[in-house]
PDB file of N, CA and C in Angstrom:
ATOM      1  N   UNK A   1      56.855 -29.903  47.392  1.00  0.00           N
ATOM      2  CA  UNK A   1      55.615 -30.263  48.057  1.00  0.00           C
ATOM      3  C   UNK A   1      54.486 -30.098  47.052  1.00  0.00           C
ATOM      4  N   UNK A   2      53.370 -30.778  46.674  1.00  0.00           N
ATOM      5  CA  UNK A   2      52.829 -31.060  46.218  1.00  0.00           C
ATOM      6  C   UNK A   2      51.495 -29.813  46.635  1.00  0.00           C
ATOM      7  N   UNK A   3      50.757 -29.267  45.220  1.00  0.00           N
ATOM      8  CA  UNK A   3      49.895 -28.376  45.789  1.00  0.00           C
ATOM      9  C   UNK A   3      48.513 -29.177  45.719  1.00  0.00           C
ATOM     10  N   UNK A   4      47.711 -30.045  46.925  1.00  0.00           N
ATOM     11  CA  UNK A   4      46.672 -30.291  47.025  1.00  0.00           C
ATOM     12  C   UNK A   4      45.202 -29.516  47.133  1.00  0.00           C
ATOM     13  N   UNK A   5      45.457 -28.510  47.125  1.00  0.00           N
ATOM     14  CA  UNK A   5      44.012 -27.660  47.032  1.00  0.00           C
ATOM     15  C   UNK A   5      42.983 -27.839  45.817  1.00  0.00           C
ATOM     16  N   UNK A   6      41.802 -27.683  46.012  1.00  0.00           N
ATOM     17  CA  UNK A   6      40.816 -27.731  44.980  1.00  0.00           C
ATOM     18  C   UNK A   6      40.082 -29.046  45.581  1.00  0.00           C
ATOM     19  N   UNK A   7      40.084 -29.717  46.597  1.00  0.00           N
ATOM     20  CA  UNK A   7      39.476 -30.744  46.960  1.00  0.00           C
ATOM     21  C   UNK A   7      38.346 -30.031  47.854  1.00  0.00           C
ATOM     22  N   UNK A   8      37.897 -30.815  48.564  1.00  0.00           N
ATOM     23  CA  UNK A   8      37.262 -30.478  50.049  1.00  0.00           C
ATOM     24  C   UNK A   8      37.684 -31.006  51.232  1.00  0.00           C
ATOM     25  N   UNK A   9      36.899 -30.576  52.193  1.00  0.00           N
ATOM     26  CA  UNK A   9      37.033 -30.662  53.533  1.00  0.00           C
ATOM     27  C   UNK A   9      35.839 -31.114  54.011  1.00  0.00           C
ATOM     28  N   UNK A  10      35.745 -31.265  55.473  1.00  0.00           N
ATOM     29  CA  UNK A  10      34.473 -31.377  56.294  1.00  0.00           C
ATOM     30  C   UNK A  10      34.444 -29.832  57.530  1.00  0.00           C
ATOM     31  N   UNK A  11      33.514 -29.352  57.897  1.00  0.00           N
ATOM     32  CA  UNK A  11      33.415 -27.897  58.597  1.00  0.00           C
ATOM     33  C   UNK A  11      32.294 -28.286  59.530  1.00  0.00           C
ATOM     34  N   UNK A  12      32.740 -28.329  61.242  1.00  0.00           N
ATOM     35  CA  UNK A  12      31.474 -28.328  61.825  1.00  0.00           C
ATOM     36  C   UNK A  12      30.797 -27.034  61.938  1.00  0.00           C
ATOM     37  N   UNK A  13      29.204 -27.090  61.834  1.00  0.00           N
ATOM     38  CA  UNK A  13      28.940 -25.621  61.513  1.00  0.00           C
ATOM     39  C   UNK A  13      27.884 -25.985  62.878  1.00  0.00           C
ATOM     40  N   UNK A  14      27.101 -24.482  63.368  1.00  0.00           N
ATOM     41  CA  UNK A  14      26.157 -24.161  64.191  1.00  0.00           C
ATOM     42  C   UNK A  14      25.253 -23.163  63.606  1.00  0.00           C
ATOM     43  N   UNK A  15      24.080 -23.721  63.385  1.00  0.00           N
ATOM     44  CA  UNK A  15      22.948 -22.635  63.040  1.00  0.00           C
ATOM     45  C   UNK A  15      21.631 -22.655  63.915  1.00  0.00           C
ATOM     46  N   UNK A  16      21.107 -21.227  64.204  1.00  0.00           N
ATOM     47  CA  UNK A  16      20.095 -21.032  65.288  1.00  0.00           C
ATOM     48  C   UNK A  16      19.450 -20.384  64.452  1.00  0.00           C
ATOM     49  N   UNK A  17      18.318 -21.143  64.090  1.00  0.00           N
ATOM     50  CA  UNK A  17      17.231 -21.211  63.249  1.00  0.00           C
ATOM     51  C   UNK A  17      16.064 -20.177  63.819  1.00  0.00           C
ATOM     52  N   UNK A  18      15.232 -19.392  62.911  1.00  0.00           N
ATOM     53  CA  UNK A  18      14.782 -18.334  63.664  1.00  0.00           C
ATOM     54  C   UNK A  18      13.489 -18.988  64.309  1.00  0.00           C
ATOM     55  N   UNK A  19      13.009 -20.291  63.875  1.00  0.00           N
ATOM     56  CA  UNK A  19      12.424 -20.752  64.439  1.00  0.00           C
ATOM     57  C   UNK A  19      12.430 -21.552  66.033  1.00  0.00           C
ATOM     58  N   UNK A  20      13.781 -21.256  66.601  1.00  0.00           N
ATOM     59  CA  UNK A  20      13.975 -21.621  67.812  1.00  0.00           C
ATOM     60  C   UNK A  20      14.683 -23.186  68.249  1.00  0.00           C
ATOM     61  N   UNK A  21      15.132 -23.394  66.661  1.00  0.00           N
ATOM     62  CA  UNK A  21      15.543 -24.814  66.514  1.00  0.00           C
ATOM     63  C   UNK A  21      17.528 -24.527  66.371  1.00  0.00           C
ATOM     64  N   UNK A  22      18.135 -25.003  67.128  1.00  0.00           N
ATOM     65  CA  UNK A  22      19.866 -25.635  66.719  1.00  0.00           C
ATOM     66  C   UNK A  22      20.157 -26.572  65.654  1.00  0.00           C
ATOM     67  N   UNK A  23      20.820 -26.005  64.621  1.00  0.00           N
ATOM     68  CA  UNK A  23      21.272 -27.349  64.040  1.00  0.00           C
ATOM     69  C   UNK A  23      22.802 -27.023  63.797  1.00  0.00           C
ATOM     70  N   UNK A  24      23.135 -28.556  64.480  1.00  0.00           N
ATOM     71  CA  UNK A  24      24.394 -28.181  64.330  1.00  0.00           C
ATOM     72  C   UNK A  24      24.967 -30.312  63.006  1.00  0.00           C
ATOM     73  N   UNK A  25      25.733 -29.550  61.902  1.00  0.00           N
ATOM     74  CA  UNK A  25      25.869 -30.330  60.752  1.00  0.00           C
ATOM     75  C   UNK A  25      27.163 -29.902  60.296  1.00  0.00           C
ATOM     76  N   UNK A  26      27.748 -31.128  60.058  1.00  0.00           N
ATOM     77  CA  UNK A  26      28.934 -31.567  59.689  1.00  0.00           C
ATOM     78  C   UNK A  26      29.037 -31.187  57.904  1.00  0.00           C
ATOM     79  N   UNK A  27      29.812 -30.067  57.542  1.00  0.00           N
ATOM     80  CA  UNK A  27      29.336 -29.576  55.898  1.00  0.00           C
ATOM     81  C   UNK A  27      30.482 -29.743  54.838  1.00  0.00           C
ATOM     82  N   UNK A  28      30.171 -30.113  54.175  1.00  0.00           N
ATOM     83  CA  UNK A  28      31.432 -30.250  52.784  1.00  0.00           C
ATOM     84  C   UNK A  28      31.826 -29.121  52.463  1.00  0.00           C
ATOM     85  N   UNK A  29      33.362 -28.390  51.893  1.00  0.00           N
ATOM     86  CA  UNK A  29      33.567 -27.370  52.499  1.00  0.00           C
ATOM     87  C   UNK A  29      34.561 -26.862  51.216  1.00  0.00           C
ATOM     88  N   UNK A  30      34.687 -26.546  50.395  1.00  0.00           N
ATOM     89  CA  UNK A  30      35.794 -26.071  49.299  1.00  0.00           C
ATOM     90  C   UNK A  30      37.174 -25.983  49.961  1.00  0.00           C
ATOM     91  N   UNK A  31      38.003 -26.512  49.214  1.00  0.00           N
ATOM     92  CA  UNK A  31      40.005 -26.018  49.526  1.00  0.00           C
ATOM     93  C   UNK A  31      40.224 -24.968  48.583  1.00  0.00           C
ATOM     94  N   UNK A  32      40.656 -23.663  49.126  1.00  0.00           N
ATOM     95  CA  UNK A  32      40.470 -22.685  48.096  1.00  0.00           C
ATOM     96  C   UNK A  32      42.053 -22.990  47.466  1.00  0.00           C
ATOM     97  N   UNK A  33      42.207 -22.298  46.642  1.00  0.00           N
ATOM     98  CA  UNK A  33      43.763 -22.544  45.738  1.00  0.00           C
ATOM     99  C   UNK A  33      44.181 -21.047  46.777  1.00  0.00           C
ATOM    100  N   UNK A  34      45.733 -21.752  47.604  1.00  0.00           N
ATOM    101  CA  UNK A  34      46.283 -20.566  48.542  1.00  0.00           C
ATOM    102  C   UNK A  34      47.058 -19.474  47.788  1.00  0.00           C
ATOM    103  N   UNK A  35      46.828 -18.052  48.385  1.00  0.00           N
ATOM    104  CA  UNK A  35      47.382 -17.069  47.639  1.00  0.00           C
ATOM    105  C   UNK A  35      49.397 -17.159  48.238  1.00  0.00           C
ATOM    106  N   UNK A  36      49.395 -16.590  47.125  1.00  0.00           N
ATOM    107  CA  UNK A  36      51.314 -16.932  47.039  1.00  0.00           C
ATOM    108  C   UNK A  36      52.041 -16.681  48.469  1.00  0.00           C
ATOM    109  N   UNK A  37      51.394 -16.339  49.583  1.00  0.00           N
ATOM    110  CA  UNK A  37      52.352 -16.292  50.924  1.00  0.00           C
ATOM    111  C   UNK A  37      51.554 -17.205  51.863  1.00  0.00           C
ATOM    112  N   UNK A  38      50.409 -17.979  51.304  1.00  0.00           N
ATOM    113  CA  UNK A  38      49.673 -19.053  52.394  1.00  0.00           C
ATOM    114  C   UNK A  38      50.157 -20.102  51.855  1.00  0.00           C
ATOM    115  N   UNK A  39      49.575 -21.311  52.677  1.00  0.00           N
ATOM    116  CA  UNK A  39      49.941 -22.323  53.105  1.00  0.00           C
ATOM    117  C   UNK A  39      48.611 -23.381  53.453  1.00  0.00           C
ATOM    118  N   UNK A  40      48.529 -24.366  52.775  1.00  0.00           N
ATOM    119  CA  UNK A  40      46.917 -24.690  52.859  1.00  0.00           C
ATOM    120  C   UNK A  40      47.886 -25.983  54.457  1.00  0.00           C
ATOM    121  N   UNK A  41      46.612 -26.336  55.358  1.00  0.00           N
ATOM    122  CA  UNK A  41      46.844 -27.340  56.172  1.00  0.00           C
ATOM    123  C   UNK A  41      45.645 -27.873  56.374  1.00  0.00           C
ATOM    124  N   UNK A  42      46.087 -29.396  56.331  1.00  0.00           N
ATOM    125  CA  UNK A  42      44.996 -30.308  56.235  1.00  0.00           C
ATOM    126  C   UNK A  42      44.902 -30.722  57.902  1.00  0.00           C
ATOM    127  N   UNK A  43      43.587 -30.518  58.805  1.00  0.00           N
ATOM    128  CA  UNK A  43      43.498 -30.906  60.300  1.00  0.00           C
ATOM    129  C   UNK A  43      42.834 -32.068  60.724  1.00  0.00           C
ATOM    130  N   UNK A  44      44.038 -32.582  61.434  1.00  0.00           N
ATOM    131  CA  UNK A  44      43.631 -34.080  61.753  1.00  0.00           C
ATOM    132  C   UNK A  44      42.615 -33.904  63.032  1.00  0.00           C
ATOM    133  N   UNK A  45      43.056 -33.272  63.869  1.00  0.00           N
ATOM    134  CA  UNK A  45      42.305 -33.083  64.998  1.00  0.00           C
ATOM    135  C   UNK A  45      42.052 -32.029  65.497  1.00  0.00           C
ATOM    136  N   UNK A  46      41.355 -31.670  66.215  1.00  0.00           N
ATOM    137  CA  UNK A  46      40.575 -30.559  66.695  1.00  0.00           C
ATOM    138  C   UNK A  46      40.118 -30.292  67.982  1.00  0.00           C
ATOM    139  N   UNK A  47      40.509 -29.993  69.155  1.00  0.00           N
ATOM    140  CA  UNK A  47      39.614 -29.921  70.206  1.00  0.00           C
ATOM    141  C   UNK A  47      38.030 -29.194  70.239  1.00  0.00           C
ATOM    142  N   UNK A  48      37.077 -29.632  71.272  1.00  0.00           N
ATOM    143  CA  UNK A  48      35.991 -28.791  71.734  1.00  0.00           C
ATOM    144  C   UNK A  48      36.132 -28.174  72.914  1.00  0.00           C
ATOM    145  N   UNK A  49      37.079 -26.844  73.044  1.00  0.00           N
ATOM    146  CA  UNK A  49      37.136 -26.304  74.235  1.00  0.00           C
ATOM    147  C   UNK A  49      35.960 -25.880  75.152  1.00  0.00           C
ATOM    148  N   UNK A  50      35.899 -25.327  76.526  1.00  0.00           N
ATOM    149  CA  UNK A  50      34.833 -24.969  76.705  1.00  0.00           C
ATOM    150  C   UNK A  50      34.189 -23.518  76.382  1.00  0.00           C
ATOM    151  N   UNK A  51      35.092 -22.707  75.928  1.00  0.00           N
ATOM    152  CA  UNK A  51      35.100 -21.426  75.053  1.00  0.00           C
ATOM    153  C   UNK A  51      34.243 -21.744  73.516  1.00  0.00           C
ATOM    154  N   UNK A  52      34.508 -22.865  73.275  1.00  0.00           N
ATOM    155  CA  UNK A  52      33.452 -23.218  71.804  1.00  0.00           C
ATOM    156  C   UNK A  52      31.840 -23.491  72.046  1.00  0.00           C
ATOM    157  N   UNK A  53      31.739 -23.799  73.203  1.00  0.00           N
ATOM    158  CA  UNK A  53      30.868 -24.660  73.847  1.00  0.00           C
ATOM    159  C   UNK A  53      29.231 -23.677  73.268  1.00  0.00           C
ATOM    160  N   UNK A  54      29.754 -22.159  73.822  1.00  0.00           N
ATOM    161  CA  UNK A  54      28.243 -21.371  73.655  1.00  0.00           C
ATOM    162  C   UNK A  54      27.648 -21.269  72.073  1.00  0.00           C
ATOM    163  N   UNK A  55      28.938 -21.115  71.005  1.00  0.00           N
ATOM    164  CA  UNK A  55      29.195 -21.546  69.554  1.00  0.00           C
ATOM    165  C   UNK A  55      28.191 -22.475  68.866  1.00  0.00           C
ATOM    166  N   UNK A  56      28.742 -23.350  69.725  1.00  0.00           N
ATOM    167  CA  UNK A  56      28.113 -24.388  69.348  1.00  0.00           C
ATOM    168  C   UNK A  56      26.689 -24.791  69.415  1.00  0.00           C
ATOM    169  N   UNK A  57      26.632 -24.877  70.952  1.00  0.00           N
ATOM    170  CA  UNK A  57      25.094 -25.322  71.355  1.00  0.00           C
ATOM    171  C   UNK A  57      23.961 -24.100  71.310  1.00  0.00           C
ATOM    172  N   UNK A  58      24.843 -23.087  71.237  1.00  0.00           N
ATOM    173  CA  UNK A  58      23.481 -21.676  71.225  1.00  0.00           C
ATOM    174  C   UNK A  58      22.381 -21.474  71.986  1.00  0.00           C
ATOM    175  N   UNK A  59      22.321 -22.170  73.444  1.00  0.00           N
ATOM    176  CA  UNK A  59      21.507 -21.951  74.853  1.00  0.00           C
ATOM    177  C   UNK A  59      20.999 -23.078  74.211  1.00  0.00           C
ATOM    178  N   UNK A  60      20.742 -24.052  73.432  1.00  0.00           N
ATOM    179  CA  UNK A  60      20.019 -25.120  73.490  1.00  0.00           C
ATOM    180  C   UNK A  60      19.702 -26.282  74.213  1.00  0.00           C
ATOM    181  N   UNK A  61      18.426 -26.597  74.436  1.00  0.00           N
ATOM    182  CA  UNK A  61      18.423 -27.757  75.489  1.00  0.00           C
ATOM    183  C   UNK A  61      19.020 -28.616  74.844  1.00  0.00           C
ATOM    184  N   UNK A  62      19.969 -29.312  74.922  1.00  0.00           N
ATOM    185  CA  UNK A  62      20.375 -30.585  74.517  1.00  0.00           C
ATOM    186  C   UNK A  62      19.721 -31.742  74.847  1.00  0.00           C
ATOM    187  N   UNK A  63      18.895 -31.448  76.044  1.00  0.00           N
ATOM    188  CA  UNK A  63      18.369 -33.131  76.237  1.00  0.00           C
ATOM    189  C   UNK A  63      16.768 -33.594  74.615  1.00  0.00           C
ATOM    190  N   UNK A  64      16.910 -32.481  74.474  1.00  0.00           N
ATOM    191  CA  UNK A  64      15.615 -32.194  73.362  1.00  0.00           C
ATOM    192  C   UNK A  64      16.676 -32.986  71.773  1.00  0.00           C
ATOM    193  N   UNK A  65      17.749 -33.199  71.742  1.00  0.00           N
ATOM    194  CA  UNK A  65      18.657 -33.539  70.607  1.00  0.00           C
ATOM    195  C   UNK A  65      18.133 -34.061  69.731  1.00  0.00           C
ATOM    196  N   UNK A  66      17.969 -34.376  68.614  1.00  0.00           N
ATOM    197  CA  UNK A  66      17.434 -35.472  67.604  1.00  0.00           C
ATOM    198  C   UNK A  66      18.507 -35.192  66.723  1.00  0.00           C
ATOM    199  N   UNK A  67      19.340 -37.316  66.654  1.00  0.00           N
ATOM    200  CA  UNK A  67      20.199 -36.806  64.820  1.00  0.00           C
ATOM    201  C   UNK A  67      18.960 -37.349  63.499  1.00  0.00           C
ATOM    202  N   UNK A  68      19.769 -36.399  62.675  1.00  0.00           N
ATOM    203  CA  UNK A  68      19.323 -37.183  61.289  1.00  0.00           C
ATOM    204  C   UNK A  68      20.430 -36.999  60.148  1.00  0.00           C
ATOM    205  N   UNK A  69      20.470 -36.805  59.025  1.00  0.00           N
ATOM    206  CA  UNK A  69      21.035 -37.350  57.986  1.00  0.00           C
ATOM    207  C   UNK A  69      21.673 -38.331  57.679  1.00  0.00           C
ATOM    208  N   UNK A  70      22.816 -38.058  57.150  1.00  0.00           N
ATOM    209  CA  UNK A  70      23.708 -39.349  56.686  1.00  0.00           C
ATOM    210  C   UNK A  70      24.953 -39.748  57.434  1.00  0.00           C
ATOM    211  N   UNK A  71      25.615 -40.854  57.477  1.00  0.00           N
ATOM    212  CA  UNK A  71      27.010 -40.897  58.148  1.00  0.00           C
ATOM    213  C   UNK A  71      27.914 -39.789  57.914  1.00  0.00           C
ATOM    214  N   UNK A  72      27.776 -39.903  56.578  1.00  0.00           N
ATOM    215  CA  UNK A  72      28.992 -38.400  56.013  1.00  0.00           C
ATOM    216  C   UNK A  72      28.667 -37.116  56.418  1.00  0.00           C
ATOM    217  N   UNK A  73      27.611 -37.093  56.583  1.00  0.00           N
ATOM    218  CA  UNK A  73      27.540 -35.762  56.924  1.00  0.00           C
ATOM    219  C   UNK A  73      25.572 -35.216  57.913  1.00  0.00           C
ATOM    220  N   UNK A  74      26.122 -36.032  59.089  1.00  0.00           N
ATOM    221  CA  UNK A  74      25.439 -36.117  60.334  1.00  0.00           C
ATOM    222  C   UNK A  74      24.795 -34.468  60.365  1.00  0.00           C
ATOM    223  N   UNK A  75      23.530 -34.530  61.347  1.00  0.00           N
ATOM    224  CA  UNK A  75      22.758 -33.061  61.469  1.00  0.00           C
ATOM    225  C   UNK A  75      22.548 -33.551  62.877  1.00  0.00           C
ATOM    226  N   UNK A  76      22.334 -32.760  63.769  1.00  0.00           N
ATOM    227  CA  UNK A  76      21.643 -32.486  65.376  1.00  0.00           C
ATOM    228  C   UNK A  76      20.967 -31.285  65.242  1.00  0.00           C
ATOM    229  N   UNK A  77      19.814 -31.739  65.822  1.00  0.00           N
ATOM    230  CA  UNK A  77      19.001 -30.313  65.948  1.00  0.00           C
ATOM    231  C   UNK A  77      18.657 -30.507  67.408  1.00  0.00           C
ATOM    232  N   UNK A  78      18.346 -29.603  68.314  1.00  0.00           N
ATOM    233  CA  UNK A  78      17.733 -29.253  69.625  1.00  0.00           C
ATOM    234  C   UNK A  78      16.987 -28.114  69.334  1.00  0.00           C
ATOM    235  N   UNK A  79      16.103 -28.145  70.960  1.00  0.00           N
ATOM    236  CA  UNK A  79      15.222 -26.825  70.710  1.00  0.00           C
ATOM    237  C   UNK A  79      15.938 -25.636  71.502  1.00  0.00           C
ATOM    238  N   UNK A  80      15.560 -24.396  71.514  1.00  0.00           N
ATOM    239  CA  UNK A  80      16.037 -23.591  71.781  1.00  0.00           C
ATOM    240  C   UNK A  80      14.784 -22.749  72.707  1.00  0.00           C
ATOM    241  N   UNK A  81      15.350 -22.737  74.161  1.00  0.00           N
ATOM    242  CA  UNK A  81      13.802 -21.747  74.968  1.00  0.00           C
ATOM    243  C   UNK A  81      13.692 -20.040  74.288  1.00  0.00           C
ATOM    244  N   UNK A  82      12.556 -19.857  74.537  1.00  0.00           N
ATOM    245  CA  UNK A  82      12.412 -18.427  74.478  1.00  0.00           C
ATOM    246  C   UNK A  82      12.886 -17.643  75.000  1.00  0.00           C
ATOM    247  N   UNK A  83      13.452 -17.952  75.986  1.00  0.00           N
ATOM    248  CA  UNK A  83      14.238 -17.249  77.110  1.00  0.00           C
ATOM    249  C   UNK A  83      15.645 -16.818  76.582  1.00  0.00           C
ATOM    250  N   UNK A  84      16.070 -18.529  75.874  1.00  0.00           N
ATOM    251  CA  UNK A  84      17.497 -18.360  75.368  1.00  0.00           C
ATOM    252  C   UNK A  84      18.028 -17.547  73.972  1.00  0.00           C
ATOM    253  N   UNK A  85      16.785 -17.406  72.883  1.00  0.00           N
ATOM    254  CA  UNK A  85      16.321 -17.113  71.870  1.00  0.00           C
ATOM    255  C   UNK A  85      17.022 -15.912  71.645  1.00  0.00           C
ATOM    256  N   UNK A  86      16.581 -14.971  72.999  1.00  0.00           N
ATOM    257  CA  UNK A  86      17.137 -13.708  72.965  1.00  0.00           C
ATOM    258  C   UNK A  86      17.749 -13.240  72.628  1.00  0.00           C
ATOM    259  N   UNK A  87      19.032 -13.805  73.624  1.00  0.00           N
ATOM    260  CA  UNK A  87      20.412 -13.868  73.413  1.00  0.00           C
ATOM    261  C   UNK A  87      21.386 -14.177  71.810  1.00  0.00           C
ATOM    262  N   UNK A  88      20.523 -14.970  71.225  1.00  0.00           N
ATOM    263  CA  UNK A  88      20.612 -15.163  69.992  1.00  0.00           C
ATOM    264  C   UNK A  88      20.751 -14.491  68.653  1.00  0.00           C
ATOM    265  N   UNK A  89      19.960 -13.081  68.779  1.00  0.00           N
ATOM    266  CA  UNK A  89      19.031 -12.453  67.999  1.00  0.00           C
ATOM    267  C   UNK A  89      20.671 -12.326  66.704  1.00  0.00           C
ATOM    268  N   UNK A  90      21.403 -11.744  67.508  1.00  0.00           N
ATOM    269  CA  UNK A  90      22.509 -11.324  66.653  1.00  0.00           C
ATOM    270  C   UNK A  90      23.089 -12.595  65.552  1.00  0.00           C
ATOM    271  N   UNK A  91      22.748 -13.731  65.822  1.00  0.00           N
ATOM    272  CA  UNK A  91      23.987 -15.147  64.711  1.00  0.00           C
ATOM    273  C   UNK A  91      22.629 -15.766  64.167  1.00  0.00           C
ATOM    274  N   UNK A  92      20.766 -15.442  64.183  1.00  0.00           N
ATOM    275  CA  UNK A  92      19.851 -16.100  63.498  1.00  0.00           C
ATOM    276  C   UNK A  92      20.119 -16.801  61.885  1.00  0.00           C
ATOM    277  N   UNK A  93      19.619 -18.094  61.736  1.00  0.00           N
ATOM    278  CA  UNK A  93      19.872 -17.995  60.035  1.00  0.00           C
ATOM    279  C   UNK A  93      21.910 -18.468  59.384  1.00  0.00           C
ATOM    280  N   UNK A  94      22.444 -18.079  60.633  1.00  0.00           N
ATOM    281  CA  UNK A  94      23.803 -17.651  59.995  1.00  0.00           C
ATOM    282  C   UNK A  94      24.426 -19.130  60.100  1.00  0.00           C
ATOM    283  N   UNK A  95      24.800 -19.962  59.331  1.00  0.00           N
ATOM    284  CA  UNK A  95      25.906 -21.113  59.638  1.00  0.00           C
ATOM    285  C   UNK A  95      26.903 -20.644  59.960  1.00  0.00           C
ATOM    286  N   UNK A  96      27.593 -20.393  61.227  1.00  0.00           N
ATOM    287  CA  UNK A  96      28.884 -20.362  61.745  1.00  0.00           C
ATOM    288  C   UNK A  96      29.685 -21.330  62.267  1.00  0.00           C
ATOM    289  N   UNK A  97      31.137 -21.230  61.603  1.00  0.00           N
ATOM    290  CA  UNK A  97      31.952 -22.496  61.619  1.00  0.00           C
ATOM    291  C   UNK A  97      32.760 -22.507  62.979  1.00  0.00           C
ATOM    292  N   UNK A  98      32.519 -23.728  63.733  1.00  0.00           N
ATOM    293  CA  UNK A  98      32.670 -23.933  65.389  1.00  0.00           C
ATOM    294  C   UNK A  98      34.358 -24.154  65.274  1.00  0.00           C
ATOM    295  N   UNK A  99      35.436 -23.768  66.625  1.00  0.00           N
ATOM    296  CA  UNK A  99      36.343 -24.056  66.815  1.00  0.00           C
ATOM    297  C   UNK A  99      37.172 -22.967  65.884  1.00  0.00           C
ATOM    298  N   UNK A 100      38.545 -23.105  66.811  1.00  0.00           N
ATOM    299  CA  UNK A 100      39.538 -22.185  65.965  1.00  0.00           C
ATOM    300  C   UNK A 100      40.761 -22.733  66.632  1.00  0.00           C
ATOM    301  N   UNK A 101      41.192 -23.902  67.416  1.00  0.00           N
ATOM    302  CA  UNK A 101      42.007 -24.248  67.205  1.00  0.00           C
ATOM    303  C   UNK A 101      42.138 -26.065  66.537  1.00  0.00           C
ATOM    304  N   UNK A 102      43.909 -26.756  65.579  1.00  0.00           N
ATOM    305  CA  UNK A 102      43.699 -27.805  65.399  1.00  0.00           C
ATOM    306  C   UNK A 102      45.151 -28.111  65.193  1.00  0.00           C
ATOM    307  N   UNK A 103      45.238 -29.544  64.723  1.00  0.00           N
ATOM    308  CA  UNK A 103      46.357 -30.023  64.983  1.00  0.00           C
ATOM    309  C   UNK A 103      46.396 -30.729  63.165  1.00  0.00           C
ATOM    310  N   UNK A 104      47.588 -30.291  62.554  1.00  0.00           N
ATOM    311  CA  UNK A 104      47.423 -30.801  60.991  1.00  0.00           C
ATOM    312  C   UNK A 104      49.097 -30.402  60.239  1.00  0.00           C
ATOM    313  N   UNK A 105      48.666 -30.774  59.140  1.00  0.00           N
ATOM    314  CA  UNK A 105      50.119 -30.794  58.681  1.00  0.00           C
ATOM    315  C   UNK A 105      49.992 -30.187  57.188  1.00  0.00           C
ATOM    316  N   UNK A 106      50.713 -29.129  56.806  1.00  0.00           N
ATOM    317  CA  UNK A 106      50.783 -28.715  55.539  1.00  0.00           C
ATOM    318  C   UNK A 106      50.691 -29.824  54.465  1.00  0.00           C
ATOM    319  N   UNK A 107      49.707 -29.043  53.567  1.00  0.00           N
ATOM    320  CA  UNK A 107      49.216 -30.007  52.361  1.00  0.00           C
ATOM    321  C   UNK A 107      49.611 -29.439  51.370  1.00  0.00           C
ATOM    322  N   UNK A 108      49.525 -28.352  51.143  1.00  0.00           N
ATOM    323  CA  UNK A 108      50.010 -27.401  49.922  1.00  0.00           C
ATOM    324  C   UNK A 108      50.090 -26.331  50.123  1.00  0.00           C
ATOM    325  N   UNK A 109      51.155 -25.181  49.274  1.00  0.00           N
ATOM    326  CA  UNK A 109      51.432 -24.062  49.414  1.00  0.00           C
ATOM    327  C   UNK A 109      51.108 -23.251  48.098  1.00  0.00           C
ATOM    328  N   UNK A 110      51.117 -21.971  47.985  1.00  0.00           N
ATOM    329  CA  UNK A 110      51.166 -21.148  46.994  1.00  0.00           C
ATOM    330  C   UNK A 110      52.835 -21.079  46.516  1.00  0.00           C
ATOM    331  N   UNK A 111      52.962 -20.170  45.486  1.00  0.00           N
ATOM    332  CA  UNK A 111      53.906 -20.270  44.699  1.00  0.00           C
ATOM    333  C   UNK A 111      55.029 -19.406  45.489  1.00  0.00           C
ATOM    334  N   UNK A 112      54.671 -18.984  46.396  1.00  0.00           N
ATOM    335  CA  UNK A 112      56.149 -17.709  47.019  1.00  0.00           C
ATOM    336  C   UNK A 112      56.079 -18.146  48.071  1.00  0.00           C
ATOM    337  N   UNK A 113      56.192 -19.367  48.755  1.00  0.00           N
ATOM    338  CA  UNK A 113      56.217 -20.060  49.839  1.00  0.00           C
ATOM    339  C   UNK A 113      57.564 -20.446  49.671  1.00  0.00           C
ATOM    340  N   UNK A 114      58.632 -19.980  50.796  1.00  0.00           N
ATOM    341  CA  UNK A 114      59.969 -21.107  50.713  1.00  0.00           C
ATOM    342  C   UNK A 114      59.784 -21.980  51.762  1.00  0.00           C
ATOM    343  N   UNK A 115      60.514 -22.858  51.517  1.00  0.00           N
ATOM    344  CA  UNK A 115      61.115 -23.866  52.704  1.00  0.00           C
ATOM    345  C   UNK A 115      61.961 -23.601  53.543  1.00  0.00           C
ATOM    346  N   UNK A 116      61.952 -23.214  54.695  1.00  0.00           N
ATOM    347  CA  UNK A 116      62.568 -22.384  55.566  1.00  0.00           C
ATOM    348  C   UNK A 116      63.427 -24.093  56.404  1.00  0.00           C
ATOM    349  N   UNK A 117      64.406 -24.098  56.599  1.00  0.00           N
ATOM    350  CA  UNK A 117      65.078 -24.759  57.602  1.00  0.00           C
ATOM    351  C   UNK A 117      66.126 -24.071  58.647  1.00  0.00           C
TER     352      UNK A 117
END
């Protein structure tokens, strides 16, 4: 199997701006080179459960949405109430990467990886 790492990826991220703004942006993302018992996997798909949902949107009004950037790599921002802000205080500033489950297929391995059948 072929070791593909050292490329990139795409990462949906969520950031709650201390200014009361959501942005949530699609980010280019490093393939790290896997240590000798990992296994890199490339994910085709991904659900948005409703467990991701607070992750994501961070109490934001969504009807407030505006996109901007580029195709490749799209931005949404909404506003965020004062009310909801609160709740916030702890993930301000922080890009955190949304979702934890996906559906993909090994791309490359480290060197002490066997092939198990």
């Amino acid at each position: 199997m072929a070791n593909t790492s050292g490329g990139t990826g795409l990462q949906l991220r969520s950031t709650v701006k201390k200014d009361g703004i959501l942005e949530l942006s699609l980010t280019t993302i490093a393939t790290p080179e896997p240590k000798p018992e990992e296994v890199i996997v490339r994910i085709d798909a991904s659900p948005i459960n409703p467990s991701d949902q607070g992750l994501l949107f961070g109490g934001a009004d969504m009807s407030t949405a505006k996109a901007s950037g580029t195709a490749d790599h799209p931005v949404v921002t909404a506003n965020i109430s004062p009310a909801a802000m609160k709740a916030m205080a702890g993930r301000l500033d922080q890009s955190l990467p949304v979702g934890n489950e996906g559906l993909g297929w090994s791309s490359g391995r480290g060197p002490l990886r066997q092939r198990k059948r």
